[in-house]
N, C-alpha and C. Protein backbone atom coordinates (compact mmCIF):
# COMPACT_ATOMS: atom_id res chain seq x y z
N UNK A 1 49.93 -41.23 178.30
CA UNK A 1 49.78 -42.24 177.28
C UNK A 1 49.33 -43.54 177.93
N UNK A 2 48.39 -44.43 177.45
CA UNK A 2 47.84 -45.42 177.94
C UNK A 2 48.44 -46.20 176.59
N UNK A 3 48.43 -47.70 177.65
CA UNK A 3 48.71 -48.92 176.15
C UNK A 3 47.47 -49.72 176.31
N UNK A 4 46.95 -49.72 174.64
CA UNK A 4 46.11 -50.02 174.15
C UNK A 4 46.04 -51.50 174.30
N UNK A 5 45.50 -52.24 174.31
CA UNK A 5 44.62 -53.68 174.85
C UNK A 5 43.36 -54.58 173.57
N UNK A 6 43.31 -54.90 173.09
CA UNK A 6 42.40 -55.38 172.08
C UNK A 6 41.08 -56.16 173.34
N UNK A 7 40.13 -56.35 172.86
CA UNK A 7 39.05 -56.48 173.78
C UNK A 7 38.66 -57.43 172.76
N UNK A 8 37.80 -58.78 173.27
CA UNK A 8 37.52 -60.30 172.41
C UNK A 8 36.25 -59.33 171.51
N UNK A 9 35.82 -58.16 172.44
CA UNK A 9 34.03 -57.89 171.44
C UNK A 9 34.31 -56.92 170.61
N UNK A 10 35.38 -56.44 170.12
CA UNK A 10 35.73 -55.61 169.50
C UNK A 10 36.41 -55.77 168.73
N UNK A 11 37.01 -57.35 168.01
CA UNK A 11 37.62 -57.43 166.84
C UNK A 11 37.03 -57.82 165.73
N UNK A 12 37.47 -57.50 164.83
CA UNK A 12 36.55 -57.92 163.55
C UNK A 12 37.55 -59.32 162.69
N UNK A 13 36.38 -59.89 162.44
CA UNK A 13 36.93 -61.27 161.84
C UNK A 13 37.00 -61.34 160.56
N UNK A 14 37.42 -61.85 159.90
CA UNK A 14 37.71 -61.83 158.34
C UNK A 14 37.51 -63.53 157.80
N UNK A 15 36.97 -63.87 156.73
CA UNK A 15 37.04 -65.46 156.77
C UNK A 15 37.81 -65.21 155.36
N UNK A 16 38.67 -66.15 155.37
CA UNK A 16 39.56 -66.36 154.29
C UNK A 16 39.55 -67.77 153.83
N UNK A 17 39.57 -67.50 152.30
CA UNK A 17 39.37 -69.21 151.72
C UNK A 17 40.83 -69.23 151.20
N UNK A 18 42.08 -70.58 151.52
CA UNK A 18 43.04 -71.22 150.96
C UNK A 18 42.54 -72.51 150.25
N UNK A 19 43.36 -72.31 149.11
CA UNK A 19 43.48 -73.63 148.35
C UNK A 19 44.68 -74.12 148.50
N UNK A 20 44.90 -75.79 148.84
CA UNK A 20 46.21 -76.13 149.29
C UNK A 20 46.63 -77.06 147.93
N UNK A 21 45.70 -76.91 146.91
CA UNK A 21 46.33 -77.69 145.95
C UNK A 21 47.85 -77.12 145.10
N UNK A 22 48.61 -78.18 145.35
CA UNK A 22 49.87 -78.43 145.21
C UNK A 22 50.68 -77.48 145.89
N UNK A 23 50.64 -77.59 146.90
CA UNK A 23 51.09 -76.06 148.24
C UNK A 23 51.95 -77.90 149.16
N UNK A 24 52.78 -77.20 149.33
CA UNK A 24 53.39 -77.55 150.67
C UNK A 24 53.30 -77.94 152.17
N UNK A 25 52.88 -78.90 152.61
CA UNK A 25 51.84 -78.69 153.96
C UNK A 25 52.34 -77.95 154.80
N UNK A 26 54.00 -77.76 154.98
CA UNK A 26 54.52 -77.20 156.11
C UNK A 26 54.44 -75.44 155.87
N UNK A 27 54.94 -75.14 154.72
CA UNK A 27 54.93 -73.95 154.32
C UNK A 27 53.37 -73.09 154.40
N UNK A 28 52.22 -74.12 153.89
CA UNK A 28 50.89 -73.05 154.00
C UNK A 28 50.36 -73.12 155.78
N UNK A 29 51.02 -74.56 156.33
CA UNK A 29 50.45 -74.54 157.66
C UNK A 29 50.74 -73.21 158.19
N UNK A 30 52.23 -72.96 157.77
CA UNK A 30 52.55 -70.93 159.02
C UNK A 30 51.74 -70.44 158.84
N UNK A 31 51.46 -69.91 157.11
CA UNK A 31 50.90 -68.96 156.79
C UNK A 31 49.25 -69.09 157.49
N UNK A 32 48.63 -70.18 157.66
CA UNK A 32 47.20 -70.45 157.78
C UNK A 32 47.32 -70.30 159.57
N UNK A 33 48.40 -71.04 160.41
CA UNK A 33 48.32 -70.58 161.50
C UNK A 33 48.74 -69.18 162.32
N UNK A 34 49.20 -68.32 161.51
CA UNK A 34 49.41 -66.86 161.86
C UNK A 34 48.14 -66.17 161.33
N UNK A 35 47.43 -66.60 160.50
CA UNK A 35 46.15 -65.69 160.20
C UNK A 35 44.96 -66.08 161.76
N UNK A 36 45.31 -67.54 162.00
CA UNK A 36 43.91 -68.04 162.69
C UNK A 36 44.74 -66.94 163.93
N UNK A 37 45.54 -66.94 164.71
CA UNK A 37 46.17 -66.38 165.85
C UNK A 37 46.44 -64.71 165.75
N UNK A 38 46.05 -64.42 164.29
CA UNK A 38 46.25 -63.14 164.19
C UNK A 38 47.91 -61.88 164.48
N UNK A 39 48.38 -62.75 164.02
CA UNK A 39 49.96 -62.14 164.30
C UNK A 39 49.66 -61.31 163.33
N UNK A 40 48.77 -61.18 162.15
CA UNK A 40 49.23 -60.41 160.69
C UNK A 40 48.62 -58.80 161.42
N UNK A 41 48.20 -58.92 162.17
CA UNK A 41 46.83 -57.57 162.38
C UNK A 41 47.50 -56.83 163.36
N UNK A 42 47.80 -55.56 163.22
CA UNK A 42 48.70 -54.64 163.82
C UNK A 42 47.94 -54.36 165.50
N UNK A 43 47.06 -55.32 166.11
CA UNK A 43 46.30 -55.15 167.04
C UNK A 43 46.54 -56.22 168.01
N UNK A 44 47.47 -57.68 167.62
CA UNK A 44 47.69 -58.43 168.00
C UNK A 44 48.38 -58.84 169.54
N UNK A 45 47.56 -59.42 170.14
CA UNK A 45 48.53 -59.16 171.70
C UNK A 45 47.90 -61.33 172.03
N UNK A 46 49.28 -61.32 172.63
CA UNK A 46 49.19 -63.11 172.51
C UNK A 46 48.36 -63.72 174.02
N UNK A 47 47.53 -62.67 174.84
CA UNK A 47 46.48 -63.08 175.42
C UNK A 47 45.11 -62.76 174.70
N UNK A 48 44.72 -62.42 173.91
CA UNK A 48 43.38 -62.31 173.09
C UNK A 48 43.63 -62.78 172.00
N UNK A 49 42.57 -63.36 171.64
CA UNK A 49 42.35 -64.20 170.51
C UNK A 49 41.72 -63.53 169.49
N UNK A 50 42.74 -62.46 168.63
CA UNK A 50 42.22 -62.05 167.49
C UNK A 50 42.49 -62.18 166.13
N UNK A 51 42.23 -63.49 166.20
CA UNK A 51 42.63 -63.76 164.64
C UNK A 51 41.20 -64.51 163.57
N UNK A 52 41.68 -64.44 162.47
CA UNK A 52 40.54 -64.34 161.58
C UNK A 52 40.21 -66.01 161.44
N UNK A 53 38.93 -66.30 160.59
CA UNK A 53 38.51 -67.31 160.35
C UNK A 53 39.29 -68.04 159.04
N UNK A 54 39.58 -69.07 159.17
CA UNK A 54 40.15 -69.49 157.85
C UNK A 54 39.32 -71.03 156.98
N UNK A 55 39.21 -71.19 155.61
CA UNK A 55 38.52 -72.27 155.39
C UNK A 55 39.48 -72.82 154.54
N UNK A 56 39.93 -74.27 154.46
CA UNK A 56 41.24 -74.97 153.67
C UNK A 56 40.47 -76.05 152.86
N UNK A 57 40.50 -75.41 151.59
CA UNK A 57 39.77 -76.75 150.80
C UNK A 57 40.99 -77.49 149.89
N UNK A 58 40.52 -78.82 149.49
CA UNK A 58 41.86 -79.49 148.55
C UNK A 58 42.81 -80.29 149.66
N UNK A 59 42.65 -80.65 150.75
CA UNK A 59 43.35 -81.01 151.12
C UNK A 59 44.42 -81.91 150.98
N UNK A 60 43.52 -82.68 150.02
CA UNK A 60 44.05 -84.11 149.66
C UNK A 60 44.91 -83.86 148.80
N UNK A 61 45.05 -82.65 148.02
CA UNK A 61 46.17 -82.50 146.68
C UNK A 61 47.42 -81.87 147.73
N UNK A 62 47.73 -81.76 148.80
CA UNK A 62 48.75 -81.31 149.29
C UNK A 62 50.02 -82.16 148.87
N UNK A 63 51.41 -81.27 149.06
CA UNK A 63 52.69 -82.26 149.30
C UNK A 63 53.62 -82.48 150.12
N UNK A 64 54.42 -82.59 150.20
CA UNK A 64 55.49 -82.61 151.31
C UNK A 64 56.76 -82.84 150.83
N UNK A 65 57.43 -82.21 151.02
CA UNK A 65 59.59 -82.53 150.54
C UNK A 65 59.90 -84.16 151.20
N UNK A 66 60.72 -84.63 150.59
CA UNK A 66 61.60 -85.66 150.78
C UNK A 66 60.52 -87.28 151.18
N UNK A 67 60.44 -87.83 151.77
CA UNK A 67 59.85 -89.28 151.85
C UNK A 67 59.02 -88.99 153.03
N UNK A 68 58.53 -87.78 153.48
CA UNK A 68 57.78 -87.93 154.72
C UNK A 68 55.98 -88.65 154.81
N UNK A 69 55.65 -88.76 153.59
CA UNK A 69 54.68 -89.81 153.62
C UNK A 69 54.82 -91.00 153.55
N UNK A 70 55.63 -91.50 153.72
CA UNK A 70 55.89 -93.15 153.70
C UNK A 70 56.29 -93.04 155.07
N UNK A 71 57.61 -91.93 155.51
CA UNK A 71 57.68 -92.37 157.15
C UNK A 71 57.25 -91.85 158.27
N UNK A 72 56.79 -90.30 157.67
CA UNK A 72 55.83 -90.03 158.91
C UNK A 72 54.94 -90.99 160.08
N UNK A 73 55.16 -91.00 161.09
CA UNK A 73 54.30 -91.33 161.77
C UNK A 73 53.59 -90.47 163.23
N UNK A 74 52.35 -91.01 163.42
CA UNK A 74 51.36 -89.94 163.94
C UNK A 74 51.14 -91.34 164.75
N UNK A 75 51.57 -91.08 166.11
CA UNK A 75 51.40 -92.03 167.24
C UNK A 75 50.26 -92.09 168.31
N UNK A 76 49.23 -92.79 168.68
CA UNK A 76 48.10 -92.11 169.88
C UNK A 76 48.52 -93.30 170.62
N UNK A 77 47.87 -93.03 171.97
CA UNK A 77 47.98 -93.80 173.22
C UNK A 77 46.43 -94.33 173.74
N UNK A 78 46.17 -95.69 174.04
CA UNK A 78 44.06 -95.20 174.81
C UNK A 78 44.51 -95.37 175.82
N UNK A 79 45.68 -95.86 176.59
CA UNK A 79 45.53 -95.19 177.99
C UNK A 79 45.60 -96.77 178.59
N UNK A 80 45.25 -97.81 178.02
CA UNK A 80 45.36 -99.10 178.43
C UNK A 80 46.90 -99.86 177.81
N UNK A 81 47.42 -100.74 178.57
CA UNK A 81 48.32 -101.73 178.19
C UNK A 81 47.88 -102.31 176.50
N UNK A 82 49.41 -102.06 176.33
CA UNK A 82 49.56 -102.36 174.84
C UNK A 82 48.66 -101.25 173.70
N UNK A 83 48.40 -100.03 174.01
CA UNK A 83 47.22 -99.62 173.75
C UNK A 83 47.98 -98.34 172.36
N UNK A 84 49.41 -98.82 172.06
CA UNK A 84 50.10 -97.61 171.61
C UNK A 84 49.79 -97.89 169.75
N UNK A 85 49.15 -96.98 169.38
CA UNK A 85 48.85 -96.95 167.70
C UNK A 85 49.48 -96.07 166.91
N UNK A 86 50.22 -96.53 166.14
CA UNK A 86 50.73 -95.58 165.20
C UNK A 86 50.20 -95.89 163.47
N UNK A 87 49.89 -94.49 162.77
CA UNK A 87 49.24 -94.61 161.24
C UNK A 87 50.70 -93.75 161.00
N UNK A 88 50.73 -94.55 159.42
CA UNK A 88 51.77 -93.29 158.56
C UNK A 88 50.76 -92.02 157.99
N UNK A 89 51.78 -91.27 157.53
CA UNK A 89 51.31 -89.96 157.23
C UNK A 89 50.07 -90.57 155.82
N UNK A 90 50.65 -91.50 154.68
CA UNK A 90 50.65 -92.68 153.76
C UNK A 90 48.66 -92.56 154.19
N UNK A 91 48.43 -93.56 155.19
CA UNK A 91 47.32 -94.27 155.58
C UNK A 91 46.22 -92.83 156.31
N UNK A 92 46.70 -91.82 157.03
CA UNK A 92 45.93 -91.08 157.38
C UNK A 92 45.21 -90.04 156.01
N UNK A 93 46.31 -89.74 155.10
CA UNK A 93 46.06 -89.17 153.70
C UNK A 93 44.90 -89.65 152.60
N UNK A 94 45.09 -90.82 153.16
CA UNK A 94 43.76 -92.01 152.24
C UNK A 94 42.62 -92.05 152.92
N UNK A 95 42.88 -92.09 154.07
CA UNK A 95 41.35 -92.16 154.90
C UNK A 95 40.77 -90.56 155.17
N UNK A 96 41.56 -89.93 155.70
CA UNK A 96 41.04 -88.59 156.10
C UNK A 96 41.83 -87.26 156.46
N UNK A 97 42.05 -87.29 154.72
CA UNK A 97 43.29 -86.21 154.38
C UNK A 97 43.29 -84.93 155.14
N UNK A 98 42.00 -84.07 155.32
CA UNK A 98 41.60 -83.12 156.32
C UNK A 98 42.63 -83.38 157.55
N UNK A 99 42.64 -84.48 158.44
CA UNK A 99 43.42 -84.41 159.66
C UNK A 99 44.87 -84.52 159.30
N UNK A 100 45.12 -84.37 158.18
CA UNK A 100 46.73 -84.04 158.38
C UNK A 100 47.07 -82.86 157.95
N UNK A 101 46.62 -81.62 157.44
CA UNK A 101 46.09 -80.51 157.58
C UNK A 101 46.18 -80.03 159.17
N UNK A 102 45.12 -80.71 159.97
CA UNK A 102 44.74 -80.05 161.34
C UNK A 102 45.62 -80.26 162.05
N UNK A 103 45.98 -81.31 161.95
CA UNK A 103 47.00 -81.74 163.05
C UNK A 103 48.34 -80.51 163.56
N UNK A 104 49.01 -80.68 161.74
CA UNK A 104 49.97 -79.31 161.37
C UNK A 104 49.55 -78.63 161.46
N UNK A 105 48.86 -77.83 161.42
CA UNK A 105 48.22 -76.47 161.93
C UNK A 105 48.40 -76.38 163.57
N UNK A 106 47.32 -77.81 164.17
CA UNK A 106 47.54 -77.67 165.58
C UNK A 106 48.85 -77.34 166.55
N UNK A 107 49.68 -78.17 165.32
CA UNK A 107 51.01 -78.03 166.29
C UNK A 107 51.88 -76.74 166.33
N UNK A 108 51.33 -75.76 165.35
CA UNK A 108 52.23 -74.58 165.54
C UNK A 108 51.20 -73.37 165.91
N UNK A 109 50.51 -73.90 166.89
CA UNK A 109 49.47 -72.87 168.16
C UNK A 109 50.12 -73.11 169.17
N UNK A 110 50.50 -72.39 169.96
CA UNK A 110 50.74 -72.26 171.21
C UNK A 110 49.68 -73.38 172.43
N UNK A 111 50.42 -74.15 173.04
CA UNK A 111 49.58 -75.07 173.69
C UNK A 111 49.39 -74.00 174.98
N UNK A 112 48.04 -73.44 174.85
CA UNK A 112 47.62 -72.36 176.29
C UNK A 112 45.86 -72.82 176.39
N UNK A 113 45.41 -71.92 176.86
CA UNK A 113 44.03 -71.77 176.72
C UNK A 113 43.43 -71.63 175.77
N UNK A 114 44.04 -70.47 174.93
CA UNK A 114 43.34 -69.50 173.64
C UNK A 114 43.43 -70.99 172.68
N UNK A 115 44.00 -72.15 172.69
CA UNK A 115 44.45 -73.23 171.67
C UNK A 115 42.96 -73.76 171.33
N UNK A 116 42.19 -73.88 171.84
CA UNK A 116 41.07 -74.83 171.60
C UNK A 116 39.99 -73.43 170.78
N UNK A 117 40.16 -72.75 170.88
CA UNK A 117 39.24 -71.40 170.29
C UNK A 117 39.78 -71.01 169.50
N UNK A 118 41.02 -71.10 169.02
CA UNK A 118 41.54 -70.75 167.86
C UNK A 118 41.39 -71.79 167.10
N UNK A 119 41.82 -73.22 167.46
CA UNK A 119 41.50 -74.08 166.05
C UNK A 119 39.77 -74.38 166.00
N UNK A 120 39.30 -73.95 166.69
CA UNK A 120 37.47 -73.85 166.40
C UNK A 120 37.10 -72.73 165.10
N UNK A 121 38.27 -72.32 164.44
CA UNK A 121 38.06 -70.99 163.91
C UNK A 121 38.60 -71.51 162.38
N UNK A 122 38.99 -72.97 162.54
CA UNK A 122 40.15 -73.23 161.11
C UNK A 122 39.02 -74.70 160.61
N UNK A 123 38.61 -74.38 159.30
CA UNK A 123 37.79 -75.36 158.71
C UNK A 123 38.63 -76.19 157.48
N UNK A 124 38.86 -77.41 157.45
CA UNK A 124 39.25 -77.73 156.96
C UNK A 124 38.71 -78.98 155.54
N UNK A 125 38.32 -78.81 154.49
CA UNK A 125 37.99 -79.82 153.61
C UNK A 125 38.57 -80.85 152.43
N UNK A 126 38.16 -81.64 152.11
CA UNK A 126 39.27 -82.49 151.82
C UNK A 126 39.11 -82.23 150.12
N UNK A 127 38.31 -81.78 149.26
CA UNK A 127 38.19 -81.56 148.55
C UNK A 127 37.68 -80.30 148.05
N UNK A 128 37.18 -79.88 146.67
CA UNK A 128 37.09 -78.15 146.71
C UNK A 128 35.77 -77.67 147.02
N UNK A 129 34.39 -78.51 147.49
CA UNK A 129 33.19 -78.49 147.84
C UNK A 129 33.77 -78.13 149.62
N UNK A 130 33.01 -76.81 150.40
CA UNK A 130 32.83 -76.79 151.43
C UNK A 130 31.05 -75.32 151.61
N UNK A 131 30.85 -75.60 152.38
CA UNK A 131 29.05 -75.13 153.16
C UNK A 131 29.71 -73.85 153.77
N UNK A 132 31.05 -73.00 153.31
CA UNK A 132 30.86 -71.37 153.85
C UNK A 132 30.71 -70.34 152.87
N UNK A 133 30.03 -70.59 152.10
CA UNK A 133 30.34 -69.70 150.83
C UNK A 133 29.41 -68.45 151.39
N UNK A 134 27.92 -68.57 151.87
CA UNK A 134 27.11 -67.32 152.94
C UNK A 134 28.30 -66.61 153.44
N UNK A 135 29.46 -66.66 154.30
CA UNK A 135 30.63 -65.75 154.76
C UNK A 135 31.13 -65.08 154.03
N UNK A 136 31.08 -65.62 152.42
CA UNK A 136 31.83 -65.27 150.93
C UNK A 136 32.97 -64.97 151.89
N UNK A 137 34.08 -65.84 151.79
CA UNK A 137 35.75 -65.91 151.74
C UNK A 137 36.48 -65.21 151.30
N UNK A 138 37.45 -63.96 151.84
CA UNK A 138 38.20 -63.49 150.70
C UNK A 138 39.20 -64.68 149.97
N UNK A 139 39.41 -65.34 148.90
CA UNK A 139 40.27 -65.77 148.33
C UNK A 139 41.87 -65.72 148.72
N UNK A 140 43.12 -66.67 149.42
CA UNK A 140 44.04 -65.80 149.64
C UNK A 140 45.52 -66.63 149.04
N UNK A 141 46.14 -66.41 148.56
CA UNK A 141 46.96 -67.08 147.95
C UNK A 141 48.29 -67.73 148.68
N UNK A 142 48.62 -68.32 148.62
CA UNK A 142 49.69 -68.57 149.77
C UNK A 142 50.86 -69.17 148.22
């Protein structure tokens, strides 16, 4: 008996369209980051990257439990004195609802190698207009 191995040229990809209107950000983030990483696919091994394509339109109608848009905060650094910025969840939602989507998603990938090729695989739009419809999406409900 040999154990079987998934090979990167030999998986087949699937593109799946979510709608996040009135969905939960934390709750559809699992579901959207176990499809991109492929945990659902009985072929799954956590050095190959076989997971499917996903496209997230609506972003902006998402929600969240309890007051976490008023206190969320999403902190960056540039690396210079005094250089520390923080936006609420509030201010990133208004400007560019898409990255609070990605972000949550990003954070429940495994920080390895496979991390930057898997979220190359997760499209995210802020409203219900997005340019993959040529892939035709299976539809998936979360």
């Amino acid at each position: 008996m040999k154990t079987f191995s998934p090979k990167k040229e030999a998986i087949e990809r699937k593109w799946y369209l979510v709608d996040l209107k009135g969905k939960t950000l934390g709750r559809a983030s699992t579901v959207i980051a176990n499809l991109l990483r492929g945990k659902d696919k009985p072929i799954f091994s956590p050095h190959v990257d076989c997971g499917d394509f996903v496209i997230v339109i609506n972003a902006k109608d998402i929600h969240t439990t309890g007051n976490k848009v008023a206190k969320k905060e999403y902190h960056r650094h540039s690396g210079y004195p005094r250089g520390h910025k923080v936006t609420t969840m509030a201010e990133v939602l208004e400007k560019h609802p898409e990255r609070v989507v990605e972000k949550s998603i990003a954070g429940m990938i495994p920080n390895n190698k496979l991390k930057k090729d898997i979220l190359k695989k997760l499209k995210v739009f802020a409203d219900a207009d997005h340019k993959h419809e040529a892939q035709t999406p299976t539809p998936l409900e979360i």
